[in-house]
C-alpha atoms as a PDB file:
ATOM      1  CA  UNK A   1     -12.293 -13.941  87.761  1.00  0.00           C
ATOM      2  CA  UNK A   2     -14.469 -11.840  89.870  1.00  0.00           C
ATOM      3  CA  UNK A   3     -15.509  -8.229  88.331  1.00  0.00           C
ATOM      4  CA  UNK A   4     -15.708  -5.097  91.162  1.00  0.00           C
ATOM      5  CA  UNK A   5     -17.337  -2.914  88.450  1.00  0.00           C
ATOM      6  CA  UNK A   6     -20.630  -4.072  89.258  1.00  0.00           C
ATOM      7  CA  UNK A   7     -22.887  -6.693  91.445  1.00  0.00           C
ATOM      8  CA  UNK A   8     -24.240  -7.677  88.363  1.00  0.00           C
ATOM      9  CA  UNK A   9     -21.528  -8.218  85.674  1.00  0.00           C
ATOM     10  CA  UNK A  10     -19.658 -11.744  87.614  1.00  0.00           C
ATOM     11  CA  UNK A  11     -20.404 -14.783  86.323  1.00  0.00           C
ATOM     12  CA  UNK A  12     -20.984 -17.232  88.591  1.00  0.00           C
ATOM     13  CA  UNK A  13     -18.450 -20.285  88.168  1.00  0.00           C
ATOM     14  CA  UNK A  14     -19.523 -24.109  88.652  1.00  0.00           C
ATOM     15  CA  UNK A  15     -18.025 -23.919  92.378  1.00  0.00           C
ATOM     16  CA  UNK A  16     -19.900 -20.991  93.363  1.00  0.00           C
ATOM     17  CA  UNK A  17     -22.874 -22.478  91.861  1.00  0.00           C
ATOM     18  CA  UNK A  18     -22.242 -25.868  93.679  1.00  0.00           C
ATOM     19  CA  UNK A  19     -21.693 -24.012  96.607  1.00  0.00           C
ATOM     20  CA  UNK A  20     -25.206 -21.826  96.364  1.00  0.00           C
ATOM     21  CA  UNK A  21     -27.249 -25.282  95.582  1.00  0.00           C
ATOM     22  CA  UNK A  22     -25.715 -26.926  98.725  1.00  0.00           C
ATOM     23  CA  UNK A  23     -26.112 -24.134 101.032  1.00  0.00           C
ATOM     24  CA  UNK A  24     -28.074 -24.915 104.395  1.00  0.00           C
ATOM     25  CA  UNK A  25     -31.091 -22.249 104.330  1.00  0.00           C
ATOM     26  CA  UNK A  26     -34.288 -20.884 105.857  1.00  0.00           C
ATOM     27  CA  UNK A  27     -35.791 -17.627 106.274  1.00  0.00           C
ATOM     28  CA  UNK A  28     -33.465 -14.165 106.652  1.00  0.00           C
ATOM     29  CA  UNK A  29     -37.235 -12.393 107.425  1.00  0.00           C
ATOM     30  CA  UNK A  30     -37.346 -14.407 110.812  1.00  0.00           C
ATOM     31  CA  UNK A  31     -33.944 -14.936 110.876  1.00  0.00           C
ATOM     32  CA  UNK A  32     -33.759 -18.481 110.413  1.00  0.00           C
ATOM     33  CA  UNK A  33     -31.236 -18.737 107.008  1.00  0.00           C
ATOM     34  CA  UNK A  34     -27.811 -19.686 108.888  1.00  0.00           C
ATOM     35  CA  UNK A  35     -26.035 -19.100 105.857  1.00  0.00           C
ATOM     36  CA  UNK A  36     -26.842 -15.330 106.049  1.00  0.00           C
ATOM     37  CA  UNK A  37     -26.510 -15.014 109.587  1.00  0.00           C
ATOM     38  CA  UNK A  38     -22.756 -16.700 109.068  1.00  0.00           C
ATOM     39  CA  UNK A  39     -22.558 -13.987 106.385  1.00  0.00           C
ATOM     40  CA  UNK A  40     -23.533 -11.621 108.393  1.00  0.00           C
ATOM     41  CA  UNK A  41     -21.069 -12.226 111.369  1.00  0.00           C
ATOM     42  CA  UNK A  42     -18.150 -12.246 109.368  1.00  0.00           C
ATOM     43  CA  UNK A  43     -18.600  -9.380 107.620  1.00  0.00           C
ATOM     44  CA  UNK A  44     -18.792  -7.802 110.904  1.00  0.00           C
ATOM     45  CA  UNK A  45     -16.078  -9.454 112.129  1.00  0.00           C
ATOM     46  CA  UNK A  46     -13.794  -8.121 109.199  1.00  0.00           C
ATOM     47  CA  UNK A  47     -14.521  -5.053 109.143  1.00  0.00           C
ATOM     48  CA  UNK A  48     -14.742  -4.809 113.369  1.00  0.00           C
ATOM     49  CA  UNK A  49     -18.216  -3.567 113.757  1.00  0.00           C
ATOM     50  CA  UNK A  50     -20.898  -4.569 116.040  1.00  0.00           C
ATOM     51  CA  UNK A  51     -22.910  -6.398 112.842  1.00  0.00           C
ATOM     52  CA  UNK A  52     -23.542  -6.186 109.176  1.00  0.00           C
ATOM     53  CA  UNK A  53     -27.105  -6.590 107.606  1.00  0.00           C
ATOM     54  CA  UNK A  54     -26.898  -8.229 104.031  1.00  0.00           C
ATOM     55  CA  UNK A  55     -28.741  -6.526 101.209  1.00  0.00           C
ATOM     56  CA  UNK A  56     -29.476  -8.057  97.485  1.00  0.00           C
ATOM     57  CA  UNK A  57     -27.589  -5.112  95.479  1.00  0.00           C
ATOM     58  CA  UNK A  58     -25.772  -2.532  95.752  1.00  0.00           C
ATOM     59  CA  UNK A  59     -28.648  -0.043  94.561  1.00  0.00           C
ATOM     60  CA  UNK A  60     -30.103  -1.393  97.735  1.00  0.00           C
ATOM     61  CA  UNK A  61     -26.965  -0.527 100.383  1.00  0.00           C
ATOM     62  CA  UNK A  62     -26.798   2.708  98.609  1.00  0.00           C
ATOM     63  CA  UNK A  63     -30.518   3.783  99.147  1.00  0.00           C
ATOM     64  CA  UNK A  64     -30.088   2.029 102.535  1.00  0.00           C
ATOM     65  CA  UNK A  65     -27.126   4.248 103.690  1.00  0.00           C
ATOM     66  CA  UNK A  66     -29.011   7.258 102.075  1.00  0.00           C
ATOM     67  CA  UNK A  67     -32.122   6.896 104.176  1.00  0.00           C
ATOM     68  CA  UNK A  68     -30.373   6.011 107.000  1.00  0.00           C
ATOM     69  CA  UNK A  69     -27.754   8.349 107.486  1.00  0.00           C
ATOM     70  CA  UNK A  70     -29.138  11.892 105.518  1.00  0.00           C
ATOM     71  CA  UNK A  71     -31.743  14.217 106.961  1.00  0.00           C
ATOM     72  CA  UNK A  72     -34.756  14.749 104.904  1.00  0.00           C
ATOM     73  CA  UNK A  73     -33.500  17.658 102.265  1.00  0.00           C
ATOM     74  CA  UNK A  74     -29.915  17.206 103.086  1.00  0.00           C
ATOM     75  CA  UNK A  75     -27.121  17.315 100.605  1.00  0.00           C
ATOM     76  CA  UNK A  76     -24.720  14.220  99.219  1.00  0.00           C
ATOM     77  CA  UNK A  77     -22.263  15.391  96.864  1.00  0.00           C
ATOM     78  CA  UNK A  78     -20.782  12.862  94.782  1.00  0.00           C
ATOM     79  CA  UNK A  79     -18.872  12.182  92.212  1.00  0.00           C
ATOM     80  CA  UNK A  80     -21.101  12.367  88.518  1.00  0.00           C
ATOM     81  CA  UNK A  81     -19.862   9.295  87.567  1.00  0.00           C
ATOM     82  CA  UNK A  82     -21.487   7.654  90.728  1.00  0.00           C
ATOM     83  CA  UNK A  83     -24.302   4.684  90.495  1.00  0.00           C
ATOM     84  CA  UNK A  84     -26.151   6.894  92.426  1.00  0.00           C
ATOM     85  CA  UNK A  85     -26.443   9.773  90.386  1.00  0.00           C
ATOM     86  CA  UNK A  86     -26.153   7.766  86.677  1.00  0.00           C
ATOM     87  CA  UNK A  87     -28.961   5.288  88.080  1.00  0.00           C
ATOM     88  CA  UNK A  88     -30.752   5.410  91.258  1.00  0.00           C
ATOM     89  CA  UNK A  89     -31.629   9.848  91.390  1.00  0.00           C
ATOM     90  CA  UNK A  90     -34.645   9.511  91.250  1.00  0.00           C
ATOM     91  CA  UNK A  91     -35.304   6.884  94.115  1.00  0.00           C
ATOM     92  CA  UNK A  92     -32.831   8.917  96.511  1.00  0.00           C
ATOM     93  CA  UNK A  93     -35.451  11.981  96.375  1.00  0.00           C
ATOM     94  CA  UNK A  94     -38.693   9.631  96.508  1.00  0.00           C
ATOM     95  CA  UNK A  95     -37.416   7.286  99.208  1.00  0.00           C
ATOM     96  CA  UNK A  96     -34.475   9.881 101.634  1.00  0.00           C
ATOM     97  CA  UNK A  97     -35.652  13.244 100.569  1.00  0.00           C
ATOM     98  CA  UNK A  98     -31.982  13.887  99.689  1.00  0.00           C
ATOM     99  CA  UNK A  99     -31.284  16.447  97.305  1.00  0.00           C
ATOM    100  CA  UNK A 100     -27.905  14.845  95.237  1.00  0.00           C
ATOM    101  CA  UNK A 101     -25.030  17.583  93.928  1.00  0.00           C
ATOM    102  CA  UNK A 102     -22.996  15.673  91.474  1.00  0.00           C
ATOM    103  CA  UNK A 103     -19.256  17.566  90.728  1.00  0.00           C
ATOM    104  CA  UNK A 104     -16.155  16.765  88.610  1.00  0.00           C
ATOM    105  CA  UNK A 105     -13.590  15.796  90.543  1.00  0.00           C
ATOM    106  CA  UNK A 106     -10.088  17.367  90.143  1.00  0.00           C
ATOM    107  CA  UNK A 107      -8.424  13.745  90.874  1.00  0.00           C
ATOM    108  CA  UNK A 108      -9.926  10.482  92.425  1.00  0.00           C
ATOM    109  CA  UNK A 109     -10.001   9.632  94.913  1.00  0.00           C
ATOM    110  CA  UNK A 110     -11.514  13.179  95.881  1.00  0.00           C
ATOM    111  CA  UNK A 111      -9.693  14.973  99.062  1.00  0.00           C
ATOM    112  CA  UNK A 112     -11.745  17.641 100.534  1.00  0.00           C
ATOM    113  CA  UNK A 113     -11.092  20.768  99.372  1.00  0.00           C
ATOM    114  CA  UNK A 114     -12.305  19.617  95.876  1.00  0.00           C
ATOM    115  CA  UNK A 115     -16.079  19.355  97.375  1.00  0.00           C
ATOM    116  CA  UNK A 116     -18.057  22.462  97.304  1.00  0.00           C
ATOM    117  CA  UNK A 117     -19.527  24.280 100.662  1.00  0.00           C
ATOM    118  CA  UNK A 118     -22.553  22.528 101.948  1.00  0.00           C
ATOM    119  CA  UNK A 119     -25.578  24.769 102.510  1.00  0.00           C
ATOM    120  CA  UNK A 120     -26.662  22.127 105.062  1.00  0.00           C
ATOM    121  CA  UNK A 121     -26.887  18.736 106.498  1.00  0.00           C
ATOM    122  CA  UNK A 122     -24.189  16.875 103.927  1.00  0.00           C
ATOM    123  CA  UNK A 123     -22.999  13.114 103.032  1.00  0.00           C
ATOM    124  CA  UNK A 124     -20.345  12.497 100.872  1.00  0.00           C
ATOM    125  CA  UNK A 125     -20.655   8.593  99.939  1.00  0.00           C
ATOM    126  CA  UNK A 126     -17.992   6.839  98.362  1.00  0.00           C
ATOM    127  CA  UNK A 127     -18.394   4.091  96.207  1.00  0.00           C
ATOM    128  CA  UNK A 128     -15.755   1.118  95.711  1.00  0.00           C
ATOM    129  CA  UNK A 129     -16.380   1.408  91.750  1.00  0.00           C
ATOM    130  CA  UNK A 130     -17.060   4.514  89.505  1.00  0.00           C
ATOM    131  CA  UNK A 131     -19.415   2.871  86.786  1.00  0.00           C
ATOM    132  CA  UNK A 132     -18.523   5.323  83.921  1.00  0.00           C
ATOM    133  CA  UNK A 133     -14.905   6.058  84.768  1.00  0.00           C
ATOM    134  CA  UNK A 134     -12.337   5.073  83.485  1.00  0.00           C
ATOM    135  CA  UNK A 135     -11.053   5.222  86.923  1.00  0.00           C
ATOM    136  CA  UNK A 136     -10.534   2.000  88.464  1.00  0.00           C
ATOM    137  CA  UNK A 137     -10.651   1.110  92.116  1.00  0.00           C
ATOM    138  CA  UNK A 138      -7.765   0.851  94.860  1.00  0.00           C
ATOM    139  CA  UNK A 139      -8.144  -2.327  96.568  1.00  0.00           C
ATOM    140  CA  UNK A 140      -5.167  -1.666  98.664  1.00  0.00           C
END
């Protein structure tokens, strides 16, 4: 069974180890591993986007999206039960300059009129799991 509450928390079974050990690879850095560029593809290919770029964790994609798409000093409001704000604050100041704004939300998934006015450049990320809700994820 594979767990969404975290990229840490799955088990790997005998199959997907079999399948790790067997994989053809080489090196992502000069983009030589075919087995990430295949990744790569058909994540883009799912999700119809130009490409994907594969990252280790999902502390990584966060702080990626952060520093990619917020201005130095703008907002992201998020939910408080977030990765992002229960785990990884203090690298979205050091490595985006983003100032986070935590709130409760009234329901989940949030609708806009729960998020407070932005005094400036804003994000609101949304994660696919809350880590200390007891809210679980749509899939659908």
């Amino acid at each position: 069974m594979i767990d969404f509450r975290s990229d840490t928390v799955t088990r790997p079974s005998s199959a997907m180890r079999k399948a790790m050990a067997e994989a053809e690879v080489g090196d992502d850095v000069l983009r030589e591993d075919p087995t990430l560029i295949a990744l790569e593809r058909r994540a883009a290919e799912i999700t119809g986007k130009e490409a994907a770029l594969f990252t280790p964790s999902g502390t990584f994609a966060n702080q990626l999206a952060l520093f990619t798409w917020v201005p130095r000093g703008g907002e992201v409001y998020l939910n408080e039960n977030t990765h992002i704000i229960q785990h990884e604050a203090g690298a979205s100041a050091h490595i985006s300059g983003a100032f986070l704004r935590p709130f409760v939300p009234a329901a989940v998934p949030v609708a806009a009129p729960q998020l407070p006015a932005a005094e400036g450049p804003a994000a609101v990320p949304v994660e696919g799991t809350l880590l200390r809700s007891a809210q679980r994820p749509s899939l659908a």
